[in-house]
N, C-alpha and C. Protein backbone atom coordinates (compact mmCIF):
# COMPACT_ATOMS: atom_id res chain seq x y z
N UNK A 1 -5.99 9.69 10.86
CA UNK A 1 -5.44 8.61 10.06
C UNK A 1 -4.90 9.23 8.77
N UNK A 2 -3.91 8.53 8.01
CA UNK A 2 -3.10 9.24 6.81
C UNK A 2 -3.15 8.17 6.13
N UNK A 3 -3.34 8.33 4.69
CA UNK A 3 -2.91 6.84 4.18
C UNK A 3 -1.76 7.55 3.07
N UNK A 4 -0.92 6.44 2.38
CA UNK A 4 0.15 6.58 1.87
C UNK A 4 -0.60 5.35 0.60
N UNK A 5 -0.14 6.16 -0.88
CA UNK A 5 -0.71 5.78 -2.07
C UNK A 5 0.42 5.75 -2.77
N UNK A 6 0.98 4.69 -3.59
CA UNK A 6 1.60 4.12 -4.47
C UNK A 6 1.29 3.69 -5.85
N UNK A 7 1.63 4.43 -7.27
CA UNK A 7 0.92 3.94 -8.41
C UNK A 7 2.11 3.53 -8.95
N UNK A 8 2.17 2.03 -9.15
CA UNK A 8 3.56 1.32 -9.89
C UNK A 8 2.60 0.29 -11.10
N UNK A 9 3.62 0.90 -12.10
CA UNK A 9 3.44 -0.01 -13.23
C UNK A 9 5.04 -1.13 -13.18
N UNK A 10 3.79 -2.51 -13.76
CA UNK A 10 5.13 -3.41 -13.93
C UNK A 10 5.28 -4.13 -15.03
N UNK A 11 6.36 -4.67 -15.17
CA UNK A 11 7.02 -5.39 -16.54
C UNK A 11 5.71 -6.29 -16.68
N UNK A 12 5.02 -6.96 -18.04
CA UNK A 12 4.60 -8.01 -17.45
C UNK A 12 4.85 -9.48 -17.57
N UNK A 13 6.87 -9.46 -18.17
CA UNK A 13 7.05 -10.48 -17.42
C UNK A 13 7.29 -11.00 -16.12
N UNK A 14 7.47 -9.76 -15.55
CA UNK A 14 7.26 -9.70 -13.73
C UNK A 14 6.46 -9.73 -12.42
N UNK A 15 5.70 -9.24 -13.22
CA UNK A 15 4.18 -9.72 -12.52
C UNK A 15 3.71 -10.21 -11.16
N UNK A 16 4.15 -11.54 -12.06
CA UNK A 16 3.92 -12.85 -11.29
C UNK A 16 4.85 -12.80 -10.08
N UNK A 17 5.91 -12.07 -9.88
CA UNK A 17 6.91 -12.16 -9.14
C UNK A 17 6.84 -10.52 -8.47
N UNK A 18 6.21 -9.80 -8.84
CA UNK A 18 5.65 -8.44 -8.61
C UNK A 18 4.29 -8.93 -7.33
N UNK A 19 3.60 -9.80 -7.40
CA UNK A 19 2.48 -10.01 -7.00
C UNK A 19 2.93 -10.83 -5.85
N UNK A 20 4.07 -11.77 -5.84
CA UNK A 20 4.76 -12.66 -5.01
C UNK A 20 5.64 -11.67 -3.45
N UNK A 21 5.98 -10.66 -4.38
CA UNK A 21 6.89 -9.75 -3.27
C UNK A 21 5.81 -9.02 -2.10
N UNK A 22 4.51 -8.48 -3.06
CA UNK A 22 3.66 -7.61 -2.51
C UNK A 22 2.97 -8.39 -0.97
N UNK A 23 2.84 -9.63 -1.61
CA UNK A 23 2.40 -10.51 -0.35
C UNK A 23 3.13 -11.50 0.89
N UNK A 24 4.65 -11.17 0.00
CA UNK A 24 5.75 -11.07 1.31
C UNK A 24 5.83 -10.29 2.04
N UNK A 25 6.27 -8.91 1.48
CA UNK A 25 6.52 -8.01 1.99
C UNK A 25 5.49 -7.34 3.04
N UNK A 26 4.49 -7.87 2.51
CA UNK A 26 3.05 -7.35 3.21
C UNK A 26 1.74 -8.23 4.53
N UNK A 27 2.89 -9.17 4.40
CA UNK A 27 2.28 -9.83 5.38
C UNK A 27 1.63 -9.32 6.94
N UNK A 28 1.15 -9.76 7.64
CA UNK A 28 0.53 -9.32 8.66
C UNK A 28 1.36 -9.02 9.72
N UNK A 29 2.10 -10.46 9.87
CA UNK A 29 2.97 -10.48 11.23
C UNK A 29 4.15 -9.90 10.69
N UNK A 30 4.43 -9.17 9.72
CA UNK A 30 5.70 -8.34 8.87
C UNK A 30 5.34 -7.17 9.37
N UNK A 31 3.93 -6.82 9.19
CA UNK A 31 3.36 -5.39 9.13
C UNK A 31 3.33 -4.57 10.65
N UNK A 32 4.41 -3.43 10.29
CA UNK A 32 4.08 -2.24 11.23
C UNK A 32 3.26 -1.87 11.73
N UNK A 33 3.09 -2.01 13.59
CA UNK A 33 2.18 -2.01 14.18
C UNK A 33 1.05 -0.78 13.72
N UNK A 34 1.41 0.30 13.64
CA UNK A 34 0.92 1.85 13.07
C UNK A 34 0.22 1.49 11.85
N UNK A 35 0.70 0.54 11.13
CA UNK A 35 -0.07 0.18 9.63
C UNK A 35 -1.55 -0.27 9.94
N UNK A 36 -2.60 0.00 9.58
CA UNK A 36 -3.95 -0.20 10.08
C UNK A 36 -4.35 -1.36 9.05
N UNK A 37 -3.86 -1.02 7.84
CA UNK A 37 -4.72 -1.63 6.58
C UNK A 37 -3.60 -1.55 5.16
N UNK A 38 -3.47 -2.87 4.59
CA UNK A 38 -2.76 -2.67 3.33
C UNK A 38 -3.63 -3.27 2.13
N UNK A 39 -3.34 -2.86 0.82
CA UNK A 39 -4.20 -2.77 -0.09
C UNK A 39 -3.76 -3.14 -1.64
N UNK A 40 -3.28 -3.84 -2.41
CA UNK A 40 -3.15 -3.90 -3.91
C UNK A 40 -4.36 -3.79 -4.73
N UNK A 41 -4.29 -2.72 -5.94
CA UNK A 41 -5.59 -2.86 -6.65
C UNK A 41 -4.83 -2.70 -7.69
N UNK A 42 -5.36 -3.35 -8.99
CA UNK A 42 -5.21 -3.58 -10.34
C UNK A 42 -6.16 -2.64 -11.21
N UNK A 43 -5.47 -1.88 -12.07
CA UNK A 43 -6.35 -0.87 -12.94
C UNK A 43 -6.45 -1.94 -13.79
N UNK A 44 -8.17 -1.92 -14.13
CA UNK A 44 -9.04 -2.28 -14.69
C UNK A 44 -8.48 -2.07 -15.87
N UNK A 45 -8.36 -0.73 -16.69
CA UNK A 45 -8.14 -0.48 -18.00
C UNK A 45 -6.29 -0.58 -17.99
N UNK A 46 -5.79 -0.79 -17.30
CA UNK A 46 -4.04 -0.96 -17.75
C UNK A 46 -3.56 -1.77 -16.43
N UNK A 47 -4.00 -3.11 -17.41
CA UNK A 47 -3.15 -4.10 -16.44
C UNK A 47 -2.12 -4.40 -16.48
N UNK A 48 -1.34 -4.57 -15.21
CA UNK A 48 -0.10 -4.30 -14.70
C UNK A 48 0.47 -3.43 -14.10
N UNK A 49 -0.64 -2.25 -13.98
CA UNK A 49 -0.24 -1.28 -13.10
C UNK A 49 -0.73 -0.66 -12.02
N UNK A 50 -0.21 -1.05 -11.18
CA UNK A 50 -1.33 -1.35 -9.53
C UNK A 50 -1.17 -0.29 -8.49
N UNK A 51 -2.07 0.10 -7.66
CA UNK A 51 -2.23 1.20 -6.93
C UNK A 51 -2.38 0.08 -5.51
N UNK A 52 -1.45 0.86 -4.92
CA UNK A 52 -0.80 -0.06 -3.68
C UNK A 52 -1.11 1.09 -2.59
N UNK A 53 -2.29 0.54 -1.30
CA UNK A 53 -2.67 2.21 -0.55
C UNK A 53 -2.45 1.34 1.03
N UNK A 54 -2.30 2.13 1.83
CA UNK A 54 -1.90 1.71 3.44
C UNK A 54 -2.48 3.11 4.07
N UNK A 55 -3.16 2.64 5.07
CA UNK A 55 -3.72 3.25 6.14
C UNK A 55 -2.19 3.06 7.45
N UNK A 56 -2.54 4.04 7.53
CA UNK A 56 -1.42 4.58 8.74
C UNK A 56 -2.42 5.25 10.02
N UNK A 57 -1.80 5.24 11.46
CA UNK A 57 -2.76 5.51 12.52
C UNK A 57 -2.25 6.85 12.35
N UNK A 58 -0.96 7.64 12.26
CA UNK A 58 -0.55 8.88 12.53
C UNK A 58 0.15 9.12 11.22
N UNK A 59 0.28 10.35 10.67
CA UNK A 59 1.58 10.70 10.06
C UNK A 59 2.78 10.79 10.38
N UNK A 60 2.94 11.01 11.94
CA UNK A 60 4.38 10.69 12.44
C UNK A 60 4.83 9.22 12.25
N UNK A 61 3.67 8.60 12.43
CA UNK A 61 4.27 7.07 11.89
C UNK A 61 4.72 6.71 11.12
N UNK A 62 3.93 6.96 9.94
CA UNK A 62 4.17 7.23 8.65
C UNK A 62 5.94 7.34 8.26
N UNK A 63 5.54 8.73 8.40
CA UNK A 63 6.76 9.49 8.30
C UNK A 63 8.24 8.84 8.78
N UNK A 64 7.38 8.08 9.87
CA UNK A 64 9.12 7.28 10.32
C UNK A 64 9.29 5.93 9.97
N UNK A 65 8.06 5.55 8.75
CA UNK A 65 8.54 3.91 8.34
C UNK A 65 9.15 4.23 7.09
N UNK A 66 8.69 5.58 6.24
CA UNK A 66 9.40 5.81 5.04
C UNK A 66 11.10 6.16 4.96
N UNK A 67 11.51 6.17 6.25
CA UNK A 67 12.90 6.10 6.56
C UNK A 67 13.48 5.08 6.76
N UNK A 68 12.79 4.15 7.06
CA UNK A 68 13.39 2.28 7.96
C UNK A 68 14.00 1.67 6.17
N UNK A 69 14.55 0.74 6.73
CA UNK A 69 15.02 -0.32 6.06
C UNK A 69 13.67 -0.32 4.86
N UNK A 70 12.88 -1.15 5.61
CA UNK A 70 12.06 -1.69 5.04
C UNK A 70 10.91 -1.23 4.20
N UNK A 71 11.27 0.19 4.25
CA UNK A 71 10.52 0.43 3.05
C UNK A 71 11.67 0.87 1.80
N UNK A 72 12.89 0.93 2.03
CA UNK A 72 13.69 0.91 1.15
C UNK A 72 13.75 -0.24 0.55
N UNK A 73 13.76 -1.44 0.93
CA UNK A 73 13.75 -2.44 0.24
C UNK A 73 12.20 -2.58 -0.64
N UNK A 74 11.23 -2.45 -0.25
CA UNK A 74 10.13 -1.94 -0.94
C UNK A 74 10.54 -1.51 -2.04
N UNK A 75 10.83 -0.29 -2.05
CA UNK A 75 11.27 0.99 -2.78
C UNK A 75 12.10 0.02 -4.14
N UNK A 76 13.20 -0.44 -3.37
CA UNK A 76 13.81 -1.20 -4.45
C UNK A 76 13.19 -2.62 -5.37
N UNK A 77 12.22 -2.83 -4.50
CA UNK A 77 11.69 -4.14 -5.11
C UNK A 77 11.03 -3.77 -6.23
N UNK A 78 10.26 -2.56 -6.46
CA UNK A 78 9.59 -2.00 -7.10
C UNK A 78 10.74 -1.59 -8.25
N UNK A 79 11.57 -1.01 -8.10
CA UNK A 79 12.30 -0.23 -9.34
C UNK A 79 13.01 -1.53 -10.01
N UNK A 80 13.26 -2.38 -9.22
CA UNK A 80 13.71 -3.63 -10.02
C UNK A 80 13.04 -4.44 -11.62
N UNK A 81 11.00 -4.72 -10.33
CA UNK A 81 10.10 -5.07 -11.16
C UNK A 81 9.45 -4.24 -11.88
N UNK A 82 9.62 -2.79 -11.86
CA UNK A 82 8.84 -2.07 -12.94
C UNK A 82 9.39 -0.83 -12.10
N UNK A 83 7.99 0.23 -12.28
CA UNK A 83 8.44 1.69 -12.33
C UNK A 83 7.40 2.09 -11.26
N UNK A 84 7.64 2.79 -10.48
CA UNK A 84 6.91 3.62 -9.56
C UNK A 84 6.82 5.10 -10.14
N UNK A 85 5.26 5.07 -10.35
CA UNK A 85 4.57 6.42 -11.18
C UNK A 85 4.22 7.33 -9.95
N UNK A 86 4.24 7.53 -9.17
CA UNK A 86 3.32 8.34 -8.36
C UNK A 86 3.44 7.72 -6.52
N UNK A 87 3.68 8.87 -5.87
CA UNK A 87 3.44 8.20 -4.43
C UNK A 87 3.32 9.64 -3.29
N UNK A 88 1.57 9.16 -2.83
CA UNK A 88 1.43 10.48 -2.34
C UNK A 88 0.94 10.40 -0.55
N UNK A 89 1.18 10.94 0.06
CA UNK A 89 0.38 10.77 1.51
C UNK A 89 -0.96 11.77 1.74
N UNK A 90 -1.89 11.10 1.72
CA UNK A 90 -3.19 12.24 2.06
C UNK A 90 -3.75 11.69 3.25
N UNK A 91 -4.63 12.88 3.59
CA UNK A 91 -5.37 12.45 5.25
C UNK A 91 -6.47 12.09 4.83
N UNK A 92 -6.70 11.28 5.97
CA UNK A 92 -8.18 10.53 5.96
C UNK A 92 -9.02 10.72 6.94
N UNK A 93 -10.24 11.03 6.40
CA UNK A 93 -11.01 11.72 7.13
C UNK A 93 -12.49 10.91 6.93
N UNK A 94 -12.88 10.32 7.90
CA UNK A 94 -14.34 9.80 7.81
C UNK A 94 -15.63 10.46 7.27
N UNK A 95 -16.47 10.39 6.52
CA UNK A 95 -17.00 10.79 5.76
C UNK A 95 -18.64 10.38 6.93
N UNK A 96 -19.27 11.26 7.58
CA UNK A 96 -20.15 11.53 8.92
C UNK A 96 -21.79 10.36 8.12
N UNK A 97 -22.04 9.69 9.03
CA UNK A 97 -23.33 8.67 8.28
C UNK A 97 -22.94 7.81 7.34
N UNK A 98 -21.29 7.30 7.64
CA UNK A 98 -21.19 5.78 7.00
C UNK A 98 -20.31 5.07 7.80
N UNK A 99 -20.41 4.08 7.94
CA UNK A 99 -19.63 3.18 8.65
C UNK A 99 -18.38 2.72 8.23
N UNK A 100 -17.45 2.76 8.92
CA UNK A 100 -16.62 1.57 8.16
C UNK A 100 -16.99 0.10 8.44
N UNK A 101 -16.15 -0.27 7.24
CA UNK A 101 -16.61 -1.78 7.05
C UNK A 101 -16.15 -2.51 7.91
N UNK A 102 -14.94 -2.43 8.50
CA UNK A 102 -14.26 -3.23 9.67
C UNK A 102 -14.81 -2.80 10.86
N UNK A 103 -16.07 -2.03 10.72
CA UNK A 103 -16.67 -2.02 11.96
C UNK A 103 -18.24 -1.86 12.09
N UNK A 104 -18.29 -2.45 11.28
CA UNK A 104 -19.43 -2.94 10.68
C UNK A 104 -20.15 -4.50 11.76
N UNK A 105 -21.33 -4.53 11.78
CA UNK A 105 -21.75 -5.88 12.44
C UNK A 105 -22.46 -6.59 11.60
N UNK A 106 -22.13 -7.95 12.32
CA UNK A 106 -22.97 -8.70 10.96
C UNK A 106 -24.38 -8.69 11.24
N UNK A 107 -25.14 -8.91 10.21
CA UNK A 107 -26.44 -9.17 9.62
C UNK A 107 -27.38 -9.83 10.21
């Protein structure tokens, strides 16, 4: 698994419309089959500038959605509403005696 990490700061009169795109764009039945998991998080100490992370099944996958349309329009939605600081792909690697949570049973 690979995930792909995004650190965008935004206007914050945009925000609101920053926060509106993320959950268009990111919808489920939108989302690339290869996409496992998508993610917005808000820094605590500098709000407005959010770390946006996606689990990918392969890096070839990866690799071939950062070419499509649709992450160009991404790409642009972002430079519109603010600034994209940082965007990195690292591997993911399960960490041996913990579960994941999505596979986790209940209680």
């Amino acid at each position: 698994m690979v995930g792909l990490g995004i650190v965008v700061r935004v206007e914050p009169l945009k925000r609101h419309e920053f926060l509106q795109s993320f959950g268009m764009l990111m919808a489920p039945e939108r989302r690339d089959g290869a996409c496992i998991k998508q993610n917005l998080f808000e820094d605590v100490d500098e709000p407005n500038r959010f770390l946006w992370i996606e689990n990918w099944s392969s890096g070839e996958a990866l690799e071939a959605y950062l070419s499509t349309d649709r992450f160009q329009t991404i790409k642009g939605a972002i430079e519109v509403l603010g600034t994209m600081e940082d965007m990195r792909i690292s591997d993911i690697k399960p960490i041996s005696g913990f579960e994941s949570l999505s596979e986790s049973k209940p209680a």
